[in-house]
Protein backbone atom coordinates (compact mmCIF):
# COMPACT_ATOMS: atom_id res chain seq x y z
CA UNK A 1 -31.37 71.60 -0.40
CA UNK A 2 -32.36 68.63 2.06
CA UNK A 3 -29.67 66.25 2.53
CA UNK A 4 -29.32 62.96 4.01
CA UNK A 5 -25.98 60.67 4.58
CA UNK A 6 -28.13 57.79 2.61
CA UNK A 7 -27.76 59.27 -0.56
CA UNK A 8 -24.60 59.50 -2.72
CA UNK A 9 -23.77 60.93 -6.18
CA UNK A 10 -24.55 57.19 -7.18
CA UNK A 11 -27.94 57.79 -6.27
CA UNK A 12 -28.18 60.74 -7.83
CA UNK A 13 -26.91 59.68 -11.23
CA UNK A 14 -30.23 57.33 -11.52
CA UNK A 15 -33.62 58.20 -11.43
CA UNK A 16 -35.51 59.22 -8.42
CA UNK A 17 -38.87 57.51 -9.40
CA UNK A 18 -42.19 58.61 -7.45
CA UNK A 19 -45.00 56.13 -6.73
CA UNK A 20 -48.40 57.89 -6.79
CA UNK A 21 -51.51 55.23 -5.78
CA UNK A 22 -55.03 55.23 -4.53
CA UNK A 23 -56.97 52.21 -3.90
CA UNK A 24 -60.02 52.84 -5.61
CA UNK A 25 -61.45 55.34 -8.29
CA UNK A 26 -63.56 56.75 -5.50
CA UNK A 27 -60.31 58.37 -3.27
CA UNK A 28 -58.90 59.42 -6.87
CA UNK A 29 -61.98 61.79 -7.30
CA UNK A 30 -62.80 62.37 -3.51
CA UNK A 31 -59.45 62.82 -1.72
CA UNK A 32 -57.83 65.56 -4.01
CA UNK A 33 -55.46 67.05 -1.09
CA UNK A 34 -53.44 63.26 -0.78
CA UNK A 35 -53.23 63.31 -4.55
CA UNK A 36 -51.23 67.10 -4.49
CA UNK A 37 -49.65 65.82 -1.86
CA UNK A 38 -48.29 62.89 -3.71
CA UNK A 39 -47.24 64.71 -6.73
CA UNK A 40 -46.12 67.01 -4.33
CA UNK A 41 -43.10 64.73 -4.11
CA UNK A 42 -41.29 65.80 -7.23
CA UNK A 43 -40.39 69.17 -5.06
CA UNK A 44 -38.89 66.43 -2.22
CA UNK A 45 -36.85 64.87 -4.79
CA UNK A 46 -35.51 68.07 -5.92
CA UNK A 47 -34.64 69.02 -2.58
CA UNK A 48 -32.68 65.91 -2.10
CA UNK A 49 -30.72 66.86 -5.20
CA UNK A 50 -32.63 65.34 -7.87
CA UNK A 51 -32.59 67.53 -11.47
CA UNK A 52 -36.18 67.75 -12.93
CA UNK A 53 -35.31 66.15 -15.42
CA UNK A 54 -34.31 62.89 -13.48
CA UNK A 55 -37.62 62.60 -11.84
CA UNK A 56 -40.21 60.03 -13.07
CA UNK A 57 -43.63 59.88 -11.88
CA UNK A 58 -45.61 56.63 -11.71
CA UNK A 59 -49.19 56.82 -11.33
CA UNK A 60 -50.65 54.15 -13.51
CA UNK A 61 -52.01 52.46 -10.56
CA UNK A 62 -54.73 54.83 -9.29
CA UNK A 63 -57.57 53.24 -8.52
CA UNK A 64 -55.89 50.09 -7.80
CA UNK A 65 -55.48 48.46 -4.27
CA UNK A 66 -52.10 47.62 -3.24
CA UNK A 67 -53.32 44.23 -2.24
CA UNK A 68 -51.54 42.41 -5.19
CA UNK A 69 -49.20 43.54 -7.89
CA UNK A 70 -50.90 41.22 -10.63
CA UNK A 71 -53.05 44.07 -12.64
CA UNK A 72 -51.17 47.29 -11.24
CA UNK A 73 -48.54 48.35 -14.10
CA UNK A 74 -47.12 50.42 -12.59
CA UNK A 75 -45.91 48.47 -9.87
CA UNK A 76 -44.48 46.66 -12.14
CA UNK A 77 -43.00 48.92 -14.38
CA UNK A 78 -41.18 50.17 -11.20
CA UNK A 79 -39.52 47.04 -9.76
CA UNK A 80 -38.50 46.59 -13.67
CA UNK A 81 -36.69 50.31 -13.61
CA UNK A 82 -34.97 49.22 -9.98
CA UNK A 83 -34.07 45.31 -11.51
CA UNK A 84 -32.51 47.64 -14.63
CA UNK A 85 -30.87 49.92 -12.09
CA UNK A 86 -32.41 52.84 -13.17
CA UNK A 87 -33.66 53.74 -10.23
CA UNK A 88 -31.36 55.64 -7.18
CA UNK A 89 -34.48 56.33 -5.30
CA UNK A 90 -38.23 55.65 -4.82
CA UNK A 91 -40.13 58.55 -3.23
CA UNK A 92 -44.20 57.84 -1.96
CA UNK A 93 -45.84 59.53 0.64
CA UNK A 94 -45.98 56.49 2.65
CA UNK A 95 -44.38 52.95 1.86
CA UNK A 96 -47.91 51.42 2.45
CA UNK A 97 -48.76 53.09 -0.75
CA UNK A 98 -45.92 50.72 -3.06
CA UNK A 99 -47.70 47.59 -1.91
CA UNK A 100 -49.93 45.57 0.79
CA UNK A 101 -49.20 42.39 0.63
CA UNK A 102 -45.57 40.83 1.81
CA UNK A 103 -45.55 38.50 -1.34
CA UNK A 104 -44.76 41.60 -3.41
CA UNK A 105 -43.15 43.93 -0.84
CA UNK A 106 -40.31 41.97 0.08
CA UNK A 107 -38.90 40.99 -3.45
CA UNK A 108 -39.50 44.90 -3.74
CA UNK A 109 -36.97 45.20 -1.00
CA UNK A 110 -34.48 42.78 -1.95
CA UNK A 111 -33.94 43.97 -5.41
CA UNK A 112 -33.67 47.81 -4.08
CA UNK A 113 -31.06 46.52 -1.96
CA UNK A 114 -29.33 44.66 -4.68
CA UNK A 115 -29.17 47.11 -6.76
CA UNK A 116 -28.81 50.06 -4.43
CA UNK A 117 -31.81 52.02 -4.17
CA UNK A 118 -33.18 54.00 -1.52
CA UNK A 119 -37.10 53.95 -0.58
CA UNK A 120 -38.32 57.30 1.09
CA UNK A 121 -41.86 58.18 2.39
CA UNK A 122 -42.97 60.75 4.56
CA UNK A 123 -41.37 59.93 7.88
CA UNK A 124 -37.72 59.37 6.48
CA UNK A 125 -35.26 57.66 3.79
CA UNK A 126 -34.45 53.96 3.85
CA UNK A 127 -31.44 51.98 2.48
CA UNK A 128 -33.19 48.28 1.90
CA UNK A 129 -29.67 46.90 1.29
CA UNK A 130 -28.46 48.23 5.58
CA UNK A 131 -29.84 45.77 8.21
CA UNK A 132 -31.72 48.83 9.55
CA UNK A 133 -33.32 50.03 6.84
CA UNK A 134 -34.36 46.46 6.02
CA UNK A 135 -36.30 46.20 9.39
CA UNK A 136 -37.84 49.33 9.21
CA UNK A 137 -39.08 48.52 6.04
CA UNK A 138 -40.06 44.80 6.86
CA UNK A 139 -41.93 46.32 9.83
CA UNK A 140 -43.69 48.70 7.94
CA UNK A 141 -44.81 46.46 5.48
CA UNK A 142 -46.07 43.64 7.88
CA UNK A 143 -48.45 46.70 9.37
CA UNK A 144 -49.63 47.16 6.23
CA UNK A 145 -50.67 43.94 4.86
CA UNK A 146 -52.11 43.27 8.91
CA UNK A 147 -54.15 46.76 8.33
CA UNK A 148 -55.34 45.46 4.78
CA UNK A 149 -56.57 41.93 6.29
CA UNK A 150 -58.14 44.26 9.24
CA UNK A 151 -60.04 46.26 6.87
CA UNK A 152 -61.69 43.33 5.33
CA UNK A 153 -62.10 41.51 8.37
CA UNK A 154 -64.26 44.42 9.22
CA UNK A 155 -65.78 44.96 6.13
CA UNK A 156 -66.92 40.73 6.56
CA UNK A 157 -68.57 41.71 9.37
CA UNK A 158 -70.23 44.17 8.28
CA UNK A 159 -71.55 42.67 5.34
CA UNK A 160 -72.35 39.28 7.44
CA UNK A 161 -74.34 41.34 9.74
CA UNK A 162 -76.24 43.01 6.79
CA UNK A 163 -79.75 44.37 7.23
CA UNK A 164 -79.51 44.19 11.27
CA UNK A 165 -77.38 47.43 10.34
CA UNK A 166 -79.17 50.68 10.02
CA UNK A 167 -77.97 54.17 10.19
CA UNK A 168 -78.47 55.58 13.45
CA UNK A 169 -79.20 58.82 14.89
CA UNK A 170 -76.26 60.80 16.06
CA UNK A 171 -73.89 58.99 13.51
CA UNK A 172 -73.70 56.34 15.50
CA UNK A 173 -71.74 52.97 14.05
CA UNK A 174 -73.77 50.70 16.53
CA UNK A 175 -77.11 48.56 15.57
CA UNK A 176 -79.80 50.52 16.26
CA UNK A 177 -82.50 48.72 18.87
């Protein structure tokens, strides 16, 4: 079993919820591997002392970006179980994945620290509620939503520059002469 000094027998008395997400229905069908590696994360939880039977998967919001919590459910249905306390811990394979935009993320972060749960992705397990694992988090999510408003900056330009744009030999991404 994988242990960490964040989590108590507190913790492990709630529900360790996992957030599965894709942004569009296009990764659900293409990128299979990120998928089994997301439901992968029940066999994390276990090894940080979760019983099957306390694990909850979320993945009503494939297919949906994390730009905005209005139409994802299951978003929502999560920061309802955490505002209930049901929650000890949420598990994702990356924190980008619970939400890309700050207006959501950081009520997301002060109700887990109100109510005492943990957030864990890939590269480690935060405590929102500890000054440290609030700026980690806060950091994290400020590089997402700036990676989300890079995408579509890019994807403005392409679009602005439209038919100018061919593909090119060689795979090249540059305008062809």
């Amino acid at each position: 079993m994988t242990t960490s000094e964040l989590i108590t027998p507190h913790h492990l008395q709630k529900k360790a919820v996992i957030y599965i997400r894709q942004s569009t229905l296009t990764q659900v069908i293409i990128n299979q591997e990120s998928l089994r590696l997301q439901y992968g994360l029940e066999q994390r939880a276990q090894s940080l002392g979760w019983r099957s039977e306390d694990i909850e998967v979320i993945d009503a919001d494939l297919g949906f970006t994390g730009a905005s919590a209005q139409y994802r459910t299951g978003f929502q249905d999560l920061v309802t179980k955490v505002t209930l306390g049901q929650a000890g811990i949420i598990l994702s394979s990356d924190v980008t994945r619970l939400s890309r935009n700050c207006s959501d993320w950081y009520p997301l972060l002060d109700v887990c620290g109100y109510r005492g749960c943990l957030i864990a992705d890939n590269d480690g397990i935060y405590d929102p509620g500890s000054a440290n694992g609030r700026l980690l988090l806060g950091l994290k999510g400020q590089l997402s939503e700036l990676e989300l408003h890079t995408i579509r900056a890019r994807d403005r330009r392409i679009a602005e520059q439209g038919s100018s744009w061919r593909a090119c030999p060689h795979a090249s991404h540059r305008a062809c002469s």
